[in-house]
C-alpha atoms as a PDB file:
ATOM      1  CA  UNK A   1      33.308  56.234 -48.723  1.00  0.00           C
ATOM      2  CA  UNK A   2      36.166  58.481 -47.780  1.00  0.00           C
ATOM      3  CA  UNK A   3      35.236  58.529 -44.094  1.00  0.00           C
ATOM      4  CA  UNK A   4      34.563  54.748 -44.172  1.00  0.00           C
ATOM      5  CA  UNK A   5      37.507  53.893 -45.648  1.00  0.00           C
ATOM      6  CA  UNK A   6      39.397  56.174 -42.554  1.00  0.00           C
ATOM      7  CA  UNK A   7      37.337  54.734 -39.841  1.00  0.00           C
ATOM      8  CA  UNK A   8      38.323  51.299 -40.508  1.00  0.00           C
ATOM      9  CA  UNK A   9      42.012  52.285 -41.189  1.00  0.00           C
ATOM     10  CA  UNK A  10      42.103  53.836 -37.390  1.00  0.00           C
ATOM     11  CA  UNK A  11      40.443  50.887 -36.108  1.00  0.00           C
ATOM     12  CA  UNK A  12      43.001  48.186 -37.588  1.00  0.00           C
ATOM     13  CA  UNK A  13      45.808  50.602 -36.078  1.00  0.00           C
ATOM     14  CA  UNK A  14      44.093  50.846 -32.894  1.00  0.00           C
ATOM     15  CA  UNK A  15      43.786  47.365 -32.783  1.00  0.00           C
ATOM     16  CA  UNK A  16      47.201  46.346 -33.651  1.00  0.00           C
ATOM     17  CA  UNK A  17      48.870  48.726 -31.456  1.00  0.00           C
ATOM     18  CA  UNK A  18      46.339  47.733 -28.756  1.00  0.00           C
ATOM     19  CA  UNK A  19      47.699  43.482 -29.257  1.00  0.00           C
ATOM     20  CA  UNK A  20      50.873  44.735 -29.567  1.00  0.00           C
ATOM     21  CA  UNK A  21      50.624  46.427 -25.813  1.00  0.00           C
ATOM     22  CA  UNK A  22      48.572  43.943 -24.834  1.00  0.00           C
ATOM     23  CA  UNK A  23      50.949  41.331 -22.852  1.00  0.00           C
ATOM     24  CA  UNK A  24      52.837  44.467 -21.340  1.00  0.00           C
ATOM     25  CA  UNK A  25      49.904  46.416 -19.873  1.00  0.00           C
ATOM     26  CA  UNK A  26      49.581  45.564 -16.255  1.00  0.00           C
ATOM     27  CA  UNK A  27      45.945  43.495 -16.278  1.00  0.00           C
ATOM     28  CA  UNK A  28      44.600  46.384 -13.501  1.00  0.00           C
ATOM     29  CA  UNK A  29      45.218  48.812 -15.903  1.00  0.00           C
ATOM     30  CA  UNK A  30      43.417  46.940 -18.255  1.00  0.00           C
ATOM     31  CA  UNK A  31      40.419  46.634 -16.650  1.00  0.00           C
ATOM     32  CA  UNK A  32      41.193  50.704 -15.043  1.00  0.00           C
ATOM     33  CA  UNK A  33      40.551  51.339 -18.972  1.00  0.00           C
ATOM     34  CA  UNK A  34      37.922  48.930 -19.451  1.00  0.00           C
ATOM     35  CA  UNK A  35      36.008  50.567 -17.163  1.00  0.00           C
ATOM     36  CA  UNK A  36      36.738  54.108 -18.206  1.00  0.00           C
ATOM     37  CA  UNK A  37      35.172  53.041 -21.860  1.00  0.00           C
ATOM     38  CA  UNK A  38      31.942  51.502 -20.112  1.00  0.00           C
ATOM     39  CA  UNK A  39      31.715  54.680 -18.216  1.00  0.00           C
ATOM     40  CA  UNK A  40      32.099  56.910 -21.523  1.00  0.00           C
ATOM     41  CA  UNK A  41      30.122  54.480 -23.418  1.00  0.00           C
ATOM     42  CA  UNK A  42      27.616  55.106 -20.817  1.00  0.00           C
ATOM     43  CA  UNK A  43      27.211  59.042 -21.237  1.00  0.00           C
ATOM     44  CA  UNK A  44      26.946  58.733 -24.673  1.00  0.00           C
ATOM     45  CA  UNK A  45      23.916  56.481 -24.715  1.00  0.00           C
ATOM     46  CA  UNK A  46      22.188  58.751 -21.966  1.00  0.00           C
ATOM     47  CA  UNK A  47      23.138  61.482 -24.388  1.00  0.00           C
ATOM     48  CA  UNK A  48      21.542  59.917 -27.226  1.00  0.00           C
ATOM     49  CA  UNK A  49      18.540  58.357 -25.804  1.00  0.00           C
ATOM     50  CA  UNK A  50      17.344  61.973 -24.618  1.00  0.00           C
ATOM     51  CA  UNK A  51      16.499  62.958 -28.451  1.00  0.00           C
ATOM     52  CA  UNK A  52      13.096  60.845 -26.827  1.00  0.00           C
ATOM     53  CA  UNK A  53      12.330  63.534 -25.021  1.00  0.00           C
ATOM     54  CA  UNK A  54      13.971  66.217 -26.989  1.00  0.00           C
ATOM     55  CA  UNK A  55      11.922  68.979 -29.420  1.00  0.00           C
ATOM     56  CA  UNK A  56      12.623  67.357 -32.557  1.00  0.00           C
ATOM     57  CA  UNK A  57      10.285  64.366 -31.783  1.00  0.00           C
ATOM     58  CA  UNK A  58       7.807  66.046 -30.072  1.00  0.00           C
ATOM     59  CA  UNK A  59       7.258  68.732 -32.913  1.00  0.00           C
ATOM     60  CA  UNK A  60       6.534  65.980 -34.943  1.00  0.00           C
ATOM     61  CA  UNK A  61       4.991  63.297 -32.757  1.00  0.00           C
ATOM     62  CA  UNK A  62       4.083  64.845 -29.685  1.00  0.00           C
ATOM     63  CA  UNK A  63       3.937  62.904 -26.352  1.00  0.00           C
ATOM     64  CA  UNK A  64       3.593  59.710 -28.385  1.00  0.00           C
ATOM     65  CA  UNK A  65       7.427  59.531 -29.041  1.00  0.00           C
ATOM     66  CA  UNK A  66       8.084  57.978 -25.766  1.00  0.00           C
ATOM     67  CA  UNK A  67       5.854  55.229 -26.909  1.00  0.00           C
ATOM     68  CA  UNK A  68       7.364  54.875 -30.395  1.00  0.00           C
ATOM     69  CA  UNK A  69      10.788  54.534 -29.160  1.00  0.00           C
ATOM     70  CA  UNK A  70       9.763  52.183 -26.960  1.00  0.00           C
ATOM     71  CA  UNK A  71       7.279  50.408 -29.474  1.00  0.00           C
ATOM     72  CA  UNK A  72      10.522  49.966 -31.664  1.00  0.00           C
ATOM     73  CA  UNK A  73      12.629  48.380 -29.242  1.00  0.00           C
ATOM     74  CA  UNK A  74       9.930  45.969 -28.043  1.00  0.00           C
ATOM     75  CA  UNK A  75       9.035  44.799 -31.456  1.00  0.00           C
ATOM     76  CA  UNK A  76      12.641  45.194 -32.890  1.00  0.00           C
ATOM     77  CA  UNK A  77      13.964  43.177 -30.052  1.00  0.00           C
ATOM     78  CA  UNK A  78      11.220  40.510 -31.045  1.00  0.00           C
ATOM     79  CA  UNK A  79      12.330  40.496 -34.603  1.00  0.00           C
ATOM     80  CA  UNK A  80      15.898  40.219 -33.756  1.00  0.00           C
ATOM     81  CA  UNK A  81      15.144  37.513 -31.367  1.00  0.00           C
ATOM     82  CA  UNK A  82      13.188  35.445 -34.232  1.00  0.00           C
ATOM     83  CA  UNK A  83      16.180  35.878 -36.908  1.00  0.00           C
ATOM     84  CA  UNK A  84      18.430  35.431 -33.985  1.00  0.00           C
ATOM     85  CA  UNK A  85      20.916  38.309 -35.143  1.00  0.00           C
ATOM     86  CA  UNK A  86      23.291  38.064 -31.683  1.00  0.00           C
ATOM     87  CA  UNK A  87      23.429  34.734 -32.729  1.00  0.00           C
ATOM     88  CA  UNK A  88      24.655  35.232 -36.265  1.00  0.00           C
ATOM     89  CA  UNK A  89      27.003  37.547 -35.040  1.00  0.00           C
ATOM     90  CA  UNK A  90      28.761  35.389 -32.526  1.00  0.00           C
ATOM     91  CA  UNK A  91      28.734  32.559 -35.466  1.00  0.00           C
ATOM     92  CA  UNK A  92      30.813  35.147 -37.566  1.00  0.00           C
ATOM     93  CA  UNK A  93      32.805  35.881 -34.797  1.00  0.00           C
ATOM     94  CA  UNK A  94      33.372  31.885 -33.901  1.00  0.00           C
ATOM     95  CA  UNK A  95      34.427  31.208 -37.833  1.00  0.00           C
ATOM     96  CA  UNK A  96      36.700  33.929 -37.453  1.00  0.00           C
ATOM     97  CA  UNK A  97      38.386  32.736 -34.538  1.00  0.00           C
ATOM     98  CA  UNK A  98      38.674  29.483 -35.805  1.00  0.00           C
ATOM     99  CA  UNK A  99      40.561  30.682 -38.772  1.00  0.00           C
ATOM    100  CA  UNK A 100      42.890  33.001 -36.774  1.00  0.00           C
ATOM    101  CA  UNK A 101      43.742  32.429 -33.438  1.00  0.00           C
ATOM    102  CA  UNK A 102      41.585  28.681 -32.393  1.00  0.00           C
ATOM    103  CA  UNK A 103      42.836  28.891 -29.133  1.00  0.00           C
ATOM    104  CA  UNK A 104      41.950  32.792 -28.215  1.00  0.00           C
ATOM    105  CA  UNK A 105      39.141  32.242 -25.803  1.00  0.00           C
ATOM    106  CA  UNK A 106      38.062  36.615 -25.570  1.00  0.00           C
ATOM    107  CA  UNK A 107      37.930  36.737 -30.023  1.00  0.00           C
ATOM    108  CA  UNK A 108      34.234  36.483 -30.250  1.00  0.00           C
ATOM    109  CA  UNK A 109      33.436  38.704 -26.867  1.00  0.00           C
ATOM    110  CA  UNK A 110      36.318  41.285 -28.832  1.00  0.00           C
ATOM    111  CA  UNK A 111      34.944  41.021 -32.277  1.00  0.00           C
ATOM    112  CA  UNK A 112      31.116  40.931 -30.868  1.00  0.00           C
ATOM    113  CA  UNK A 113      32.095  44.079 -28.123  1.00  0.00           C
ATOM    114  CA  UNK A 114      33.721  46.558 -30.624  1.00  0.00           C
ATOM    115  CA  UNK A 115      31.480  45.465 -33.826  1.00  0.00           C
ATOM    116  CA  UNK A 116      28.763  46.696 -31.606  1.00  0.00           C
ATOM    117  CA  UNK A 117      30.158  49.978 -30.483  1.00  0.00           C
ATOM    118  CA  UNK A 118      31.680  50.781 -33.682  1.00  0.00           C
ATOM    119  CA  UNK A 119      28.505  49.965 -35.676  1.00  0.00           C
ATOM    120  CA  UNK A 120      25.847  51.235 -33.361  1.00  0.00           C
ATOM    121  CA  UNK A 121      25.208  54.869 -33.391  1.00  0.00           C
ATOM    122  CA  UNK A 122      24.364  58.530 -34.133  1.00  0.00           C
ATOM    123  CA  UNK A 123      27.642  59.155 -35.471  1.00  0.00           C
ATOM    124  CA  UNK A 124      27.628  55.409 -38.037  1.00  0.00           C
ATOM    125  CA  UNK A 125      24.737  56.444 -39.574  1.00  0.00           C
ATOM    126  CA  UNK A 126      25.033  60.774 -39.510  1.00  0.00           C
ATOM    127  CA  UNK A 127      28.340  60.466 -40.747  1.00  0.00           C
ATOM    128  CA  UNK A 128      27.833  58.104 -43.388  1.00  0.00           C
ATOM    129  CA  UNK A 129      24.937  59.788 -44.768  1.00  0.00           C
ATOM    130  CA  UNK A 130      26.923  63.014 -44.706  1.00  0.00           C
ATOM    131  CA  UNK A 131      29.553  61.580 -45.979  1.00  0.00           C
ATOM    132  CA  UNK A 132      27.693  59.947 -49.142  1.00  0.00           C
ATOM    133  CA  UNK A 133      25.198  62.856 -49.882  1.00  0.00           C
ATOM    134  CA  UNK A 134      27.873  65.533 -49.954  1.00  0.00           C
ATOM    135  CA  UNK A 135      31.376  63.941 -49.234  1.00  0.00           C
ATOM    136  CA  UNK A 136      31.748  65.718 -46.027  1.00  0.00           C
ATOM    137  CA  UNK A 137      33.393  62.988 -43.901  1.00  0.00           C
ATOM    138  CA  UNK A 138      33.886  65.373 -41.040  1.00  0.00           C
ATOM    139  CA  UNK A 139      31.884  63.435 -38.501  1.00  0.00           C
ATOM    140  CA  UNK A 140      33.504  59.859 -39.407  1.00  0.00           C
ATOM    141  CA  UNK A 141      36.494  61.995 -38.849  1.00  0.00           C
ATOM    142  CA  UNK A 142      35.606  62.603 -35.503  1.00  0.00           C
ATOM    143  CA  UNK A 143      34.443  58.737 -35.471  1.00  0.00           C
ATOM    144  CA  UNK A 144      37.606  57.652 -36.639  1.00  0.00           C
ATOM    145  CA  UNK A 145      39.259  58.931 -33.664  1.00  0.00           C
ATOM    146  CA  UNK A 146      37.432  57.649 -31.585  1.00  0.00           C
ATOM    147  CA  UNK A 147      37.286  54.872 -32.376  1.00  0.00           C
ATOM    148  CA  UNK A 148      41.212  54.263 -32.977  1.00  0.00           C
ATOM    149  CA  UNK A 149      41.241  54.886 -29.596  1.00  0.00           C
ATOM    150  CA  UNK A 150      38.386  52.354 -28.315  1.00  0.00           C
ATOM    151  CA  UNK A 151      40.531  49.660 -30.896  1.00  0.00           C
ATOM    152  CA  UNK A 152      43.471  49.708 -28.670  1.00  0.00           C
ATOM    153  CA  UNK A 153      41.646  49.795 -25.125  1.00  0.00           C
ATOM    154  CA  UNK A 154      39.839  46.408 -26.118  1.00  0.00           C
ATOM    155  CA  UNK A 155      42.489  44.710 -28.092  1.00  0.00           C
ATOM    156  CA  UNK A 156      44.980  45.350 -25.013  1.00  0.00           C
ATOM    157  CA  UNK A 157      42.285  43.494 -23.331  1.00  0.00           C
ATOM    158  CA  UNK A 158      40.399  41.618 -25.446  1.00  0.00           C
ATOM    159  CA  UNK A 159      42.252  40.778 -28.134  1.00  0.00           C
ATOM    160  CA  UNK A 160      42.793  40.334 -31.753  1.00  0.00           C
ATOM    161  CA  UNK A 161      39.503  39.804 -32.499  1.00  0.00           C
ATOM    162  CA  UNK A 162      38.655  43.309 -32.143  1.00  0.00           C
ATOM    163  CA  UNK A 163      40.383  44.097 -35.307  1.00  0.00           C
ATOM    164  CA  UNK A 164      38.099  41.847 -37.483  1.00  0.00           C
ATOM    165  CA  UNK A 165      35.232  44.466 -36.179  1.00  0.00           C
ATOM    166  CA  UNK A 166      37.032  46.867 -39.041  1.00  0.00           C
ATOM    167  CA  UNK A 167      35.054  44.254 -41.701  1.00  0.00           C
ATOM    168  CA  UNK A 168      31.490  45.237 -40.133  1.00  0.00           C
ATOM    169  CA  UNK A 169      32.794  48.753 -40.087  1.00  0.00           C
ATOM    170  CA  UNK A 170      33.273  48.859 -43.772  1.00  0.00           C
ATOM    171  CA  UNK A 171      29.686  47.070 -44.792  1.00  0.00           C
ATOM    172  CA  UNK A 172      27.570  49.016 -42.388  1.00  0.00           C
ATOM    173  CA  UNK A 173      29.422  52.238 -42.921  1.00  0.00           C
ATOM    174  CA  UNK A 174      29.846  51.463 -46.581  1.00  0.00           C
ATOM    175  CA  UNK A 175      26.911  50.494 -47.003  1.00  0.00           C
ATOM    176  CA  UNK A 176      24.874  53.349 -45.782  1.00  0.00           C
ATOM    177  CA  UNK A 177      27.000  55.844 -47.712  1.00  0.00           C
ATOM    178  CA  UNK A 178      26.876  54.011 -50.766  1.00  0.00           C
ATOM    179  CA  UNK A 179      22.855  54.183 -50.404  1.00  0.00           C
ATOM    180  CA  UNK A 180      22.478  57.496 -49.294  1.00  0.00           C
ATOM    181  CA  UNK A 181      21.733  59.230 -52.227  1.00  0.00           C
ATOM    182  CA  UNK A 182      18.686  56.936 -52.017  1.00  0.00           C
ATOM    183  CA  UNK A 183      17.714  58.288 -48.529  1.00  0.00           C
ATOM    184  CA  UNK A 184      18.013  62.075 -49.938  1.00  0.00           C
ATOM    185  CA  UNK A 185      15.221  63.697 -48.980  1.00  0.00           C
ATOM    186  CA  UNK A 186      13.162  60.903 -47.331  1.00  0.00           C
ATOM    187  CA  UNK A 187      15.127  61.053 -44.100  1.00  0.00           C
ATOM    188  CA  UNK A 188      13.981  63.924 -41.724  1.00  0.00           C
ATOM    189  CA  UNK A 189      15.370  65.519 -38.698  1.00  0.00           C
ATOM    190  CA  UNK A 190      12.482  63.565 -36.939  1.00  0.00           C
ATOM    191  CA  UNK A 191      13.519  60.532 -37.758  1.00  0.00           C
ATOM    192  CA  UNK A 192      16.921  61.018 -37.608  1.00  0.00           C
ATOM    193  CA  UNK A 193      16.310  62.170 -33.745  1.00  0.00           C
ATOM    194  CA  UNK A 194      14.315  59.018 -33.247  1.00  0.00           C
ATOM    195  CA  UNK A 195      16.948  56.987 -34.770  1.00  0.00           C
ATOM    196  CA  UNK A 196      19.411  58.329 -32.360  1.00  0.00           C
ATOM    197  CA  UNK A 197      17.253  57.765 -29.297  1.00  0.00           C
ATOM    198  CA  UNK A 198      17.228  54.204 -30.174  1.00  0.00           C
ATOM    199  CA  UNK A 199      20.736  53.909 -30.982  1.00  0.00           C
ATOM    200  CA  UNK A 200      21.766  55.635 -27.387  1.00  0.00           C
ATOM    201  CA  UNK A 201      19.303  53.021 -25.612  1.00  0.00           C
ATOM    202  CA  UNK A 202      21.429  50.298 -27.164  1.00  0.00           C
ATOM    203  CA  UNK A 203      24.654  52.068 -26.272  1.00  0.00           C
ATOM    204  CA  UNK A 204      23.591  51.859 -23.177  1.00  0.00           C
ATOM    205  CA  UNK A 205      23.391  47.704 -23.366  1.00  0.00           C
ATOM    206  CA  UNK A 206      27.039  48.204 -24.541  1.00  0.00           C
ATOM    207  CA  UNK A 207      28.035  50.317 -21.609  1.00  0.00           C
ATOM    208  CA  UNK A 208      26.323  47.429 -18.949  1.00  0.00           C
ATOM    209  CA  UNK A 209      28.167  44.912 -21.313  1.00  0.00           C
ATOM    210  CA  UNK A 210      31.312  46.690 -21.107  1.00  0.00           C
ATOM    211  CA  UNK A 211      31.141  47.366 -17.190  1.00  0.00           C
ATOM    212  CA  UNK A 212      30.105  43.090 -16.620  1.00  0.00           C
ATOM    213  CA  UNK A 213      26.553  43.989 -15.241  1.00  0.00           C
ATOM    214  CA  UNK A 214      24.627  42.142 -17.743  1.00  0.00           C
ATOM    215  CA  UNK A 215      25.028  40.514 -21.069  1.00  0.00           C
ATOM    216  CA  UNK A 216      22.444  42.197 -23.242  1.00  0.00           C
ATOM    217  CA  UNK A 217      21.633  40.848 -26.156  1.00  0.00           C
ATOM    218  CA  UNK A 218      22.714  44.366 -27.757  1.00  0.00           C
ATOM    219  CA  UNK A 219      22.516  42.702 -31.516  1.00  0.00           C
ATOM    220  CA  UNK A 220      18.813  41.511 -31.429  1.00  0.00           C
ATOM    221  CA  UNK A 221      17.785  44.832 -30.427  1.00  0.00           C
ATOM    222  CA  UNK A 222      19.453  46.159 -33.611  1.00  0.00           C
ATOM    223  CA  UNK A 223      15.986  46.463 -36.126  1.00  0.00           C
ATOM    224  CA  UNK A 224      14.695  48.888 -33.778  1.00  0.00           C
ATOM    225  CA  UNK A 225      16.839  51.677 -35.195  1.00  0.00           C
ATOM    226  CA  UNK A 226      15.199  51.165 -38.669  1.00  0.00           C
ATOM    227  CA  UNK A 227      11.677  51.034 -37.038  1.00  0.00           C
ATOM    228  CA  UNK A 228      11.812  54.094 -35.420  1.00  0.00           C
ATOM    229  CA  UNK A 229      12.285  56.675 -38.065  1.00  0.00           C
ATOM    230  CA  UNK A 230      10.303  54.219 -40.411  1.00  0.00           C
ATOM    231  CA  UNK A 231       7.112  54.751 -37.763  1.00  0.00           C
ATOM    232  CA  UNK A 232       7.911  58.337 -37.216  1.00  0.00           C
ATOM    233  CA  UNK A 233       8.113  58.467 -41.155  1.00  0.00           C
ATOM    234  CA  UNK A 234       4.350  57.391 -41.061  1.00  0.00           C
ATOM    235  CA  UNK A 235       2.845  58.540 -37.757  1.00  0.00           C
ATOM    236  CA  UNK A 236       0.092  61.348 -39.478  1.00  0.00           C
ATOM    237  CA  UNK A 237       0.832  64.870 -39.793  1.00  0.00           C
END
């Protein structure tokens, strides 16, 4: 929980120096560093989303794992679209404002924006299994950085709302380390890969979000990344 418990410390920093420069950061720049995290956002999902055609899936799967990354974005995005997650998510992120600041129209898009690319990813999930199978938080370290960094781009533009994306932070994060001696053993570097080719395809719906070319429904999309490894898990030997 170490690296957890760093990650969302950087973020609330971030975030709070990020409101703080907020009103004095010309709105160009703003969107200058916008646009620079869309762009970065961007590589990173391409990066990602190759483990589809990298050797660790097709060792194990073959040519099929096109179709099973694929197959678990098509039916996660159907599940997600039943129970509605985006939805749930912007209803968090509406209470939220409506406690803290009722009149800040960008809290939701801030809180729903960096929940999203703080949550989503190799990095959430590695790290926090590394972190709770052997208390090696180097790669939330990394993380943290990161995404101290990310916290203060958005807030300057988007808000205080941003910061409230520490609280997802801590349950997913916290979660995952917290069950991970319960994963020991099951997960392999298979499904770990496909896990990360999922989780770069929905970076990439950040990176669109974040550059304004379309407003994915990133959060629906979101049970994919337990149905891949879950059907590489089973797919025969």
């Amino acid at each position: 929980m170490r690296g957890t418990l760093l990650n969302v410390a950087t973020v609330l920093a971030g975030a709070a120096l990020g409101v703080l420069l907020g009103s004095r950061v010309p709105e160009r720049v703003r969107r200058t560093v916008m646009d620079a995290l869309g762009l970065f956002t961007l590589v990173i999902g391409f990066t990602n989303a190759a483990d589809t055609f990298g050797d660790t899936l097709a060792d194990t799967v073959g040519q099929a794992a096109v179709l099973l990354v694929l197959g678990a974005l098509l039916v996660g995005g159907v599940l997600g679209e039943l129970m509605n997650l985006d939805g749930a998510l912007q209803r968090v992120g509406e209470r939220l404002r409506a406690r803290v600041a009722p009149s800040g129209a960008s809290f939701v898009e801030g809180f729903m924006v960096a929940s999203l690319v703080f949550c989503v990813g190799p990095l959430t999930v590695l790290g926090a299994l590394q972190d709770g199978l052997t208390g090696d938080y180097q790669l939330l370290a990394i993380k943290s950085l990161l995404d101290g960094f990310a916290a203060l781009a958005f807030a300057s533009a988007l808000g205080i709302g941003v910061g409230f994306s520490a609280l997802p932070v801590l349950v997913v994060q916290g979660g995952i380390a917290l069950g991970a001696s319960a994963l020991d053993g099951v997960l392999t570097d298979a499904m770990l890969a496909g896990m990360n080719a999922v989780g770069g395809v929905l970076i990439l719906g950040i990176a669109l979000r974040l550059l304004e070319v379309r407003e994915i429904r990133v959060a629906n999309l979101l049970p994919a990344i337990v149905l891949a490894p879950l059907a590489i898990g089973l797919w025969p030997s």
